[in-house]
Protein backbone atom coordinates (compact mmCIF):
# COMPACT_ATOMS: atom_id res chain seq x y z
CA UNK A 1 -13.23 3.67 12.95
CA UNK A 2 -13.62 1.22 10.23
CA UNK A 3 -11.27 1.99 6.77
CA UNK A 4 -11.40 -0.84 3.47
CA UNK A 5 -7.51 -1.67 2.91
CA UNK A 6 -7.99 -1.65 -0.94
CA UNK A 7 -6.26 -5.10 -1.41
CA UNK A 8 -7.11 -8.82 -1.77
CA UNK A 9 -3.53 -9.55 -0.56
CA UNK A 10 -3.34 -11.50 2.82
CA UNK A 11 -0.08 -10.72 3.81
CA UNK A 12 -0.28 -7.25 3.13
CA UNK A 13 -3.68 -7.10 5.33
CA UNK A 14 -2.10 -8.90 8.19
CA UNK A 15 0.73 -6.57 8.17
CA UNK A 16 -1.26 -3.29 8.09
CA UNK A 17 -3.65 -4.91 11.04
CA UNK A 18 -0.47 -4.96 13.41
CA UNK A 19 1.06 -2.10 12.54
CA UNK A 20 -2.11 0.13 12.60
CA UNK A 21 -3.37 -1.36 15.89
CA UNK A 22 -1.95 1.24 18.28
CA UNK A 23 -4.50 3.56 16.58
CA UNK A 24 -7.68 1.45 17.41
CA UNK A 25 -8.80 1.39 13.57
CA UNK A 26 -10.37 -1.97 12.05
CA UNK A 27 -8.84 -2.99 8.83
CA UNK A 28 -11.44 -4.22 6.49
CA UNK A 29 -10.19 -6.19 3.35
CA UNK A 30 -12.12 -5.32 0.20
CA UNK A 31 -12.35 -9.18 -0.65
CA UNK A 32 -14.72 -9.27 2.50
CA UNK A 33 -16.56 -6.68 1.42
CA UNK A 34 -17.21 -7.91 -2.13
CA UNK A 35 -15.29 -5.64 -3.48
CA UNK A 36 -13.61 -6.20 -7.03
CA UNK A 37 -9.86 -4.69 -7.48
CA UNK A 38 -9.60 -1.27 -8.94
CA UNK A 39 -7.29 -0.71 -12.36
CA UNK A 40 -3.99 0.41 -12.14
CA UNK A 41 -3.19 2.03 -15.53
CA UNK A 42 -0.55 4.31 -14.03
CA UNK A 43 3.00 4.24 -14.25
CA UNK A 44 3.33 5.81 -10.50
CA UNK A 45 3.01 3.94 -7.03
CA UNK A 46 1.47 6.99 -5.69
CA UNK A 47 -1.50 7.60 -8.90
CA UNK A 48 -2.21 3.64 -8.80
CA UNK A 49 -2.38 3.85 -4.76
CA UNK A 50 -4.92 6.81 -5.10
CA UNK A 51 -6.93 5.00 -7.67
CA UNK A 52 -7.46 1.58 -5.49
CA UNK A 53 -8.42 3.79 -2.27
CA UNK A 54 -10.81 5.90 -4.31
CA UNK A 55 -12.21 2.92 -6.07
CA UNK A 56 -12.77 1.29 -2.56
CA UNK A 57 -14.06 3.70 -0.69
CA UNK A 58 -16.58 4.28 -3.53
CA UNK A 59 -18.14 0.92 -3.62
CA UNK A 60 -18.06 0.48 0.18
CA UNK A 61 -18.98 4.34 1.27
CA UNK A 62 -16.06 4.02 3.90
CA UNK A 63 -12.76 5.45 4.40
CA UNK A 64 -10.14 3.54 2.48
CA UNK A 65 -6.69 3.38 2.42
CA UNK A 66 -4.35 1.46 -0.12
CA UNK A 67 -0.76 0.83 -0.80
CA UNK A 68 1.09 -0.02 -3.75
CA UNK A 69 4.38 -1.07 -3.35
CA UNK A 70 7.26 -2.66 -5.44
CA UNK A 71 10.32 -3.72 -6.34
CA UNK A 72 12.96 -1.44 -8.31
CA UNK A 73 16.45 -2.89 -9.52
CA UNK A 74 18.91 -1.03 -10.74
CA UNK A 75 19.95 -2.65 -13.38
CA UNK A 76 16.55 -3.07 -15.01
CA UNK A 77 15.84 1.07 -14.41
CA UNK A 78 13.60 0.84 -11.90
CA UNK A 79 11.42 -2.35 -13.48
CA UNK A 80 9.58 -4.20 -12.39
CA UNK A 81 8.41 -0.61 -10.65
CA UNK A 82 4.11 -0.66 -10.85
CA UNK A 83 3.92 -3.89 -12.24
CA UNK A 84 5.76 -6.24 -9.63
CA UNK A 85 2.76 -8.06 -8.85
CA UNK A 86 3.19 -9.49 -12.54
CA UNK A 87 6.31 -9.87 -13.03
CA UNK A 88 6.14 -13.02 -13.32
CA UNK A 89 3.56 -13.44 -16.26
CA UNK A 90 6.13 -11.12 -18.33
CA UNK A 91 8.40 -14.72 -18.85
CA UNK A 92 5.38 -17.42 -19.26
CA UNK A 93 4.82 -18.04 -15.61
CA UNK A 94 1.96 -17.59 -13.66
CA UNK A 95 0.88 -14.73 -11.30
CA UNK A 96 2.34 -15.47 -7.61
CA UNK A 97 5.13 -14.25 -4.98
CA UNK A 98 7.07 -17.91 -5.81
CA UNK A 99 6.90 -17.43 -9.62
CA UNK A 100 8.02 -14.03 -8.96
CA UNK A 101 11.30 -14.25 -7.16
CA UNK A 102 11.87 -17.36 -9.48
CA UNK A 103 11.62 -15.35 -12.72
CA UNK A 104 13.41 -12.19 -11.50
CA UNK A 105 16.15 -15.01 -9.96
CA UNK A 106 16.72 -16.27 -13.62
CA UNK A 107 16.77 -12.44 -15.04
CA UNK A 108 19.83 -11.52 -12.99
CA UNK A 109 21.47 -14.90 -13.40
CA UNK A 110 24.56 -13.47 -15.03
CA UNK A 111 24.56 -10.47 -12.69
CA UNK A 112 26.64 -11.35 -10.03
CA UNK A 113 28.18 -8.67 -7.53
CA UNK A 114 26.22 -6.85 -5.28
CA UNK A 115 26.70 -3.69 -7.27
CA UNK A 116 25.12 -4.99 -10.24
CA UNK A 117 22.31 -5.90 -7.52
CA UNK A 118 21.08 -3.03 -6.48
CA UNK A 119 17.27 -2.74 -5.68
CA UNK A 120 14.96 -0.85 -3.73
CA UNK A 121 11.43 -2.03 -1.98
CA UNK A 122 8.88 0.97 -2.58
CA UNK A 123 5.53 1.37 -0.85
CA UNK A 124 3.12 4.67 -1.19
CA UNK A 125 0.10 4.53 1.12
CA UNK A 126 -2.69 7.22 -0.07
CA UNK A 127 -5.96 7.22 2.45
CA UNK A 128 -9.00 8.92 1.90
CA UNK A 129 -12.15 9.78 3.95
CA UNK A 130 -14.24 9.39 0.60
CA UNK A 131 -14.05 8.84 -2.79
CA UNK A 132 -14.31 12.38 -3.56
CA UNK A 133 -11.68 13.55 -1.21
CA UNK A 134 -10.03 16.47 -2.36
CA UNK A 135 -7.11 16.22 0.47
CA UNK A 136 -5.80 12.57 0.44
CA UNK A 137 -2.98 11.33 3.05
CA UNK A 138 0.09 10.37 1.68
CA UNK A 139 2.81 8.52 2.82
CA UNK A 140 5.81 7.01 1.35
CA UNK A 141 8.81 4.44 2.29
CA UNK A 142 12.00 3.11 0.91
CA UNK A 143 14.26 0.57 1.67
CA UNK A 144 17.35 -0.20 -0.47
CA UNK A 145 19.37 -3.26 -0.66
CA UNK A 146 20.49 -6.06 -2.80
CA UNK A 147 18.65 -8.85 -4.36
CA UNK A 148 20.01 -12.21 -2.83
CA UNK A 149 21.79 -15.40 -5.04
CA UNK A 150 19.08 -17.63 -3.63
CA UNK A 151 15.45 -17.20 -1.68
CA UNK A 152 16.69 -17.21 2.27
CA UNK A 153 13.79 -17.78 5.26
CA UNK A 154 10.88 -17.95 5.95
CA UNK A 155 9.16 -15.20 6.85
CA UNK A 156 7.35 -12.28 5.12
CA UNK A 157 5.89 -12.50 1.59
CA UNK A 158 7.06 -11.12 -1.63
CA UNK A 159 10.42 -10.36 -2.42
CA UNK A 160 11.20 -10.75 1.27
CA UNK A 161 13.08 -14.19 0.66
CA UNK A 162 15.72 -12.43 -1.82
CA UNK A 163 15.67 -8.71 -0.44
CA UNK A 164 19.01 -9.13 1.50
CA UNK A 165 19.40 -5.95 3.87
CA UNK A 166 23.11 -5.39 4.31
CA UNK A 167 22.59 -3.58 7.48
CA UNK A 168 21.38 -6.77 9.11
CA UNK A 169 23.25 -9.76 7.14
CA UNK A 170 20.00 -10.60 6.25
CA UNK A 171 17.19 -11.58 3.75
CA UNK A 172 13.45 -9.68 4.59
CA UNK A 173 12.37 -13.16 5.49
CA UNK A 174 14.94 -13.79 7.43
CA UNK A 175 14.30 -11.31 10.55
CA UNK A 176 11.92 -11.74 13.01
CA UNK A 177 8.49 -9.80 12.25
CA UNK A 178 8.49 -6.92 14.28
CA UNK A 179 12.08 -6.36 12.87
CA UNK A 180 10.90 -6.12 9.62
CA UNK A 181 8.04 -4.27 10.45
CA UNK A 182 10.12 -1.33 12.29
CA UNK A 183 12.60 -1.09 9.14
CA UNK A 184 10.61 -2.79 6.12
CA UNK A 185 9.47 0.05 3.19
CA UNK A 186 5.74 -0.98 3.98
CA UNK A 187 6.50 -0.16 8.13
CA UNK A 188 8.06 3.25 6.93
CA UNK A 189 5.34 4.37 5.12
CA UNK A 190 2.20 3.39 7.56
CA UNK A 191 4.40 4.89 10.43
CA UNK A 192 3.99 8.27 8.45
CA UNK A 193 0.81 7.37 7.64
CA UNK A 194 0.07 6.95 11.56
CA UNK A 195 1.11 10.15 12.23
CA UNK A 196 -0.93 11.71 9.28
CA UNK A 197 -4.18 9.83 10.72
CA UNK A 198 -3.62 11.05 13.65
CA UNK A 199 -2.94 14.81 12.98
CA UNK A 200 -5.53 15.01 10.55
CA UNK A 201 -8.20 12.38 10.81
CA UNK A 202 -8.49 11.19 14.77
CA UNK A 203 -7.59 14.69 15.97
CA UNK A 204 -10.35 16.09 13.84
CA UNK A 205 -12.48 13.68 15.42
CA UNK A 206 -11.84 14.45 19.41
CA UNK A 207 -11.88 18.04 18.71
């Protein structure tokens, strides 16, 4: 079964691929397909995630599924929230996952206990089996923790360098990837999703 991942972000498809294998799907990116992104105008994860997989399975006449996913500190109310992917631009720099963790770095500058450093990674998948589909899947993962001094590893993409996880000591891109995957926001939320497919899609399908 072939589904459009409604997202021109590499890291995001590669992460998806592994995680979705065990269901024998093929993750198409919508870059591949010629597919231009889909507006977000919403202030939700969930109503910008339904937009991109509607918008994608329109153009392509497939299945699609999409995520949107962020960051939410604390001590900005939930910002950046919808917008992460910009975050950036809001302080002169350009679009980018460096530029990113460098501006939200020099925001919380004076912010220095882990209390005042509260954040939370956010991701909302929504699939559906057409553009028109009344009965979208919807799943939804969280993972709370503080937002590191410094970027710390390798790994990941993001906000993984300066998402520090107390539970293991470490940054996102610090732990090995199928440790992140098994406790990241993103692997919370296409676990449910799994499930959901499965139930309600594949089942559907052998019946």
């Amino acid at each position: 079964m072939k589904i459009v991942l409604a997202s021109n972000n590499p890291g995001k498809l590669a992460e998806l691929q592994a995680m979705l294998a065990p269901l024998g799907l093929e993750l198409l990116s919508q870059a591949a397909l010629g597919i231009p992104e889909a507006e977000e105008p919403f202030r939700t994860f969930v109503e910008n995630a339904l937009a991109k997989a509607r918008h994608a399975s329109q153009w392509s006449g497939l299945p699609a599924l999409a995520d949107d996913a962020g960051l939410c500190v604390d001590a900005f109310g939930g910002q950046p929230g919808v917008d992460t992917a910009f975050y950036a631009t809001r302080f002169g720099y350009a679009k980018g996952d460096d530029n990113n963790v460098q501006a939200l770095l020099a925001q919380m500058a004076d912010l220095t206990e882990p209390a005042q450093r509260r954040a939370a990674l956010v991701s909302t998948l929504v699939a559906v089996r057409a553009a028109d589909d009344p009965e979208p899947l919807i799943a939804w993962g969280r993972v709370a923790g503080e937002i590191a001094l410094a970027p710390v590893g390798g790994n990941g993409f993001g906000f993984d360098p300066v998402m520090f996880i107390p539970e293991f000591g470490q940054t996102f891109a610090q732990l090995p990837v199928e440790v992140k995957n098994a406790h990241s926001h993103r692997g919370k939320a296409t676990r449910e999703m799994m499930a959901l497919m499965r139930a309600r899609w594949l089942q559907a399908r052998s019946d």
